[in-house]
N, C-alpha and C. Protein backbone atom coordinates (compact mmCIF):
# COMPACT_ATOMS: atom_id res chain seq x y z
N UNK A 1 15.47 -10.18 -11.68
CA UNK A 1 15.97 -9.87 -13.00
C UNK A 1 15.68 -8.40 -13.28
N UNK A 2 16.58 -7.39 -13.74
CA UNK A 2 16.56 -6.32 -14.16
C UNK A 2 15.96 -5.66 -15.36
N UNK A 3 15.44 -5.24 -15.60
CA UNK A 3 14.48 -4.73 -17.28
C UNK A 3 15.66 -3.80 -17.42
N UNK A 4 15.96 -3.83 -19.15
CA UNK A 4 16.95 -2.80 -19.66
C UNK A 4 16.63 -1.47 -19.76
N UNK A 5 15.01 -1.65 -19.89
CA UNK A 5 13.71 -0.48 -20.55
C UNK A 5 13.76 0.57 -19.25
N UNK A 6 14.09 -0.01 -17.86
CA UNK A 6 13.92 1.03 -16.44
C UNK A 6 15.09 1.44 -16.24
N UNK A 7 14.53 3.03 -15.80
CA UNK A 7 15.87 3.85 -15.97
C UNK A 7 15.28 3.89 -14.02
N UNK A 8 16.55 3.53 -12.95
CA UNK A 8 16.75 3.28 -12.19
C UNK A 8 16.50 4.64 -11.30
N UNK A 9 17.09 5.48 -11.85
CA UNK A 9 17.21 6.94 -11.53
C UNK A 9 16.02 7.87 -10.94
N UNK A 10 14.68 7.29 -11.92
CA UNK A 10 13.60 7.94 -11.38
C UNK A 10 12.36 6.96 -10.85
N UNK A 11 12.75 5.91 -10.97
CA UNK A 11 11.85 4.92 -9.68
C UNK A 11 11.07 5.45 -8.49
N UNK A 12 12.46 5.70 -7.69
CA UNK A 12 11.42 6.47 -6.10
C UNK A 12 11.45 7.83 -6.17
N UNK A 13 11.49 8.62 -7.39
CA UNK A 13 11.19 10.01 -7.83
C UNK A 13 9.86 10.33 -7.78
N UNK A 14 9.28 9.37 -8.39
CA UNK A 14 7.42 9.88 -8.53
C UNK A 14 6.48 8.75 -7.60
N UNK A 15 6.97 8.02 -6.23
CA UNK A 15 6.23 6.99 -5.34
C UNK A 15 4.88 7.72 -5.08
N UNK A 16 4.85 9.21 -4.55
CA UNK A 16 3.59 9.27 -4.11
C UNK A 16 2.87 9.50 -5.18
N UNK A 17 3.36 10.17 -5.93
CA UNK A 17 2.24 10.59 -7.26
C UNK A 17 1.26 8.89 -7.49
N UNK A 18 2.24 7.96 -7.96
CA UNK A 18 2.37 6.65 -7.89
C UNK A 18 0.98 5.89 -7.13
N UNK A 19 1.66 6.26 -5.78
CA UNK A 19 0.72 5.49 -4.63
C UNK A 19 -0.70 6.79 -5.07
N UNK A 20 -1.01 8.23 -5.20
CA UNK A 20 -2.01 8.34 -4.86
C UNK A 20 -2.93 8.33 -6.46
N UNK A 21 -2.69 7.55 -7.69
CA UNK A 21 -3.01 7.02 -8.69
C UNK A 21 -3.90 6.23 -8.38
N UNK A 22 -3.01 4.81 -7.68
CA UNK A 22 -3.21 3.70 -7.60
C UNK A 22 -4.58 3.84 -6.54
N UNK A 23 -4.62 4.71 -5.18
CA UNK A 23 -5.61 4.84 -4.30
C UNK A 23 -6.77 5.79 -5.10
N UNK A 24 -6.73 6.53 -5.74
CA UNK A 24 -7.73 6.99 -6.74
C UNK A 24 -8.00 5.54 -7.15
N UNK A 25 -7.57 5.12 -8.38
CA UNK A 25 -8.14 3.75 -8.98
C UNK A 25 -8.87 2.75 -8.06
N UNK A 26 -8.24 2.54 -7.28
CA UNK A 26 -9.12 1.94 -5.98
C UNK A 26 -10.46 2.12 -5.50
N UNK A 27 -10.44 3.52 -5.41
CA UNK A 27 -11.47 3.84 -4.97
C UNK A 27 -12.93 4.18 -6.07
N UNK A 28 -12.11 4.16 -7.08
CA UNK A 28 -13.49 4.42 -8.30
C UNK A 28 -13.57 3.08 -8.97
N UNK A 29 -12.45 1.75 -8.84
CA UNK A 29 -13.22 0.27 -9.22
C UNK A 29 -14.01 -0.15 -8.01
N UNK A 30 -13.23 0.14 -7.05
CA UNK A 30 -14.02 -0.90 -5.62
C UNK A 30 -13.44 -2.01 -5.79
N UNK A 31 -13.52 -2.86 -5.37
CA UNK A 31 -13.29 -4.33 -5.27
C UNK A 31 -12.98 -5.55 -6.29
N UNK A 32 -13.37 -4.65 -7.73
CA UNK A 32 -12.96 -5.19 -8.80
C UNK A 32 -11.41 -4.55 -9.22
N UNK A 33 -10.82 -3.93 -8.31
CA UNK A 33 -9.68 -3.18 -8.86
C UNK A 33 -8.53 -3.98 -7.97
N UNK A 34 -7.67 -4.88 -8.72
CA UNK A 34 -6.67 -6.08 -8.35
C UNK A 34 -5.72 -5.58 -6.89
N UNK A 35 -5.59 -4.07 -6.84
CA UNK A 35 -4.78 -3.78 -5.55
C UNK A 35 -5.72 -3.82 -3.95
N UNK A 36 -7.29 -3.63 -4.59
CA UNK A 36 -8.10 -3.35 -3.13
C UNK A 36 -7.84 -4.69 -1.89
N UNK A 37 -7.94 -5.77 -2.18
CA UNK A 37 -7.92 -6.67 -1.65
C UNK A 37 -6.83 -7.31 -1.24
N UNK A 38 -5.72 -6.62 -1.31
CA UNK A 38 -4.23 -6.80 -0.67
C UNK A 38 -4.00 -5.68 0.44
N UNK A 39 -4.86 -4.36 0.27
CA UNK A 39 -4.46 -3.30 1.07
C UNK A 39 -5.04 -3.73 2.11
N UNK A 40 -6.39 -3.99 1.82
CA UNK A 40 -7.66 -4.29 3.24
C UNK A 40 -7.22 -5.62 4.08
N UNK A 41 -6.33 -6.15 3.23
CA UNK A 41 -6.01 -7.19 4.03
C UNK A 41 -5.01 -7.06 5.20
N UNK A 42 -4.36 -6.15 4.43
CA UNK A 42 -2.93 -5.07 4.80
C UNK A 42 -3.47 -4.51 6.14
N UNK A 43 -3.94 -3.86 5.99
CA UNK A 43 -5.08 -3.03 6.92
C UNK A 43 -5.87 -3.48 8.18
N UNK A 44 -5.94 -4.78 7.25
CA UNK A 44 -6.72 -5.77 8.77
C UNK A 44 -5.55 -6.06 9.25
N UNK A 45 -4.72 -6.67 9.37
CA UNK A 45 -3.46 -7.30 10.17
C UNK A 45 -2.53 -5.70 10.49
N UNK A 46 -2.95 -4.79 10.27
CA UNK A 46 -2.49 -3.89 10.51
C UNK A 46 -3.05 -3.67 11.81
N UNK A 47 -4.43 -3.06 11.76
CA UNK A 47 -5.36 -3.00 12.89
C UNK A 47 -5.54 -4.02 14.28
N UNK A 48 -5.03 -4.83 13.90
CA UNK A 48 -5.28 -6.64 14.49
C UNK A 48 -3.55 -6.22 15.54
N UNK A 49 -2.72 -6.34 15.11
CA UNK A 49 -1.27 -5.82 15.20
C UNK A 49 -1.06 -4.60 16.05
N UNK A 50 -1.91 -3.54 15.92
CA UNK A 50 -2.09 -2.59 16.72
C UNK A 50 -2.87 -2.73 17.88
N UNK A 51 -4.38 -3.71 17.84
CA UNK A 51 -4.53 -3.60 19.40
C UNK A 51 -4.10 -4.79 20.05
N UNK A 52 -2.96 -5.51 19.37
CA UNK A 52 -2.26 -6.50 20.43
C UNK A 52 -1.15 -5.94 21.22
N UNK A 53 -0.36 -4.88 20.13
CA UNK A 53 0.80 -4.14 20.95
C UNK A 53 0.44 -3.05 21.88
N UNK A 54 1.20 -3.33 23.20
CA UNK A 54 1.00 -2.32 23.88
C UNK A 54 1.41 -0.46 23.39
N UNK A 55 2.25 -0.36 22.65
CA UNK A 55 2.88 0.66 22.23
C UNK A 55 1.93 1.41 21.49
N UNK A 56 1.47 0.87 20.57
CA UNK A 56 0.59 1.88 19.21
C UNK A 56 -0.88 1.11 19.34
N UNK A 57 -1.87 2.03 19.26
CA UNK A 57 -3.27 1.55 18.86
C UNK A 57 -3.76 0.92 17.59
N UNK A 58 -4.83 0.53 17.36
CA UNK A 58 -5.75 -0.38 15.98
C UNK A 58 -5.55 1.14 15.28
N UNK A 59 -5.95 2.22 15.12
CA UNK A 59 -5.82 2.75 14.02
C UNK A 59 -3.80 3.30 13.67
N UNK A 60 -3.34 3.34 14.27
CA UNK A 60 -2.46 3.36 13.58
C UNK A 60 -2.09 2.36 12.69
N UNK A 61 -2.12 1.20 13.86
CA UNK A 61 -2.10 0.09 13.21
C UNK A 61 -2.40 -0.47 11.82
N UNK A 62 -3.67 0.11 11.28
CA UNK A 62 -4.32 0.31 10.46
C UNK A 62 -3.95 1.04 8.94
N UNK A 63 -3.45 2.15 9.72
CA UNK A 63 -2.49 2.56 8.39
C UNK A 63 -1.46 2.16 8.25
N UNK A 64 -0.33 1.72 8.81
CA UNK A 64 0.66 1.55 8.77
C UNK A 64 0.51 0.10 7.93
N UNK A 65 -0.45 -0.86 7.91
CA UNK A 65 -0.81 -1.88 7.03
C UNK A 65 -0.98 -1.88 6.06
N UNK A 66 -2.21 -0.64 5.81
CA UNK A 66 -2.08 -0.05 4.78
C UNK A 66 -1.75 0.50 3.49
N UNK A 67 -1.13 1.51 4.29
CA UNK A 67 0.49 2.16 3.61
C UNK A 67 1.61 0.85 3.29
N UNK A 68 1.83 0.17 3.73
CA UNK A 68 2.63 -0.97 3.61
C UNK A 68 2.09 -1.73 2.63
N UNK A 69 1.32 -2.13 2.22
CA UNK A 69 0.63 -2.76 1.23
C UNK A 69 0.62 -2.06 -0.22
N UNK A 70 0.46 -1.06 -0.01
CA UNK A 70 -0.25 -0.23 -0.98
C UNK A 70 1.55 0.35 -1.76
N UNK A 71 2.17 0.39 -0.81
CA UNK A 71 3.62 0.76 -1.39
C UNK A 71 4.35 -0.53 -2.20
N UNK A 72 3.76 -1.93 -1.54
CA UNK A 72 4.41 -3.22 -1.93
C UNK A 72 3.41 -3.29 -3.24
N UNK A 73 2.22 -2.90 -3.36
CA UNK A 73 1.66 -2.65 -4.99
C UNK A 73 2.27 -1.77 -5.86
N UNK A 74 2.68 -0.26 -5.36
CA UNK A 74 3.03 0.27 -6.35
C UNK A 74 4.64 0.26 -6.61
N UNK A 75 5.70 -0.51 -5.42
CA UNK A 75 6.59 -0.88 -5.99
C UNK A 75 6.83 -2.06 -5.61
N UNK A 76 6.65 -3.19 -5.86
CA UNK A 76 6.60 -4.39 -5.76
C UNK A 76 8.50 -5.13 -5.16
């Protein structure tokens, strides 16, 4: 369902500002802050994912979970 109130136009205009908000906030609640515990999870199956594939290592792996998570928080 669409909100009338979002202007469509500037959505993926301000993502990183966005994402590096949300990773500030993160990092000054810790674990009481509702996004930490979707990223790390992100992160683990990221890492987990990376040293099963032959192609890319656990830390890429790692971010790329990450980052993937953390983008599905700040745009859902």
């Amino acid at each position: 369902m669409t909100d009338p109130r979002r202007n469509d136009d500037n959505i993926d205009r301000f993502i990183l500002k966005d994402a590096m908000n949300e990773a500030k906030d993160m990092g000054r609640k810790g674990m009481q802050h509702p996004s930490t515990a979707p990223v790390l999870t992100g992160a683990a199956i990221g890492a987990v994912a990376g040293a099963v594939l032959p192609v890319i290592s656990w830390p890429v792996g790692l971010l790329a979970g990450a980052g993937y998570m953390l983008y599905k928080r700040v745009r859902p």
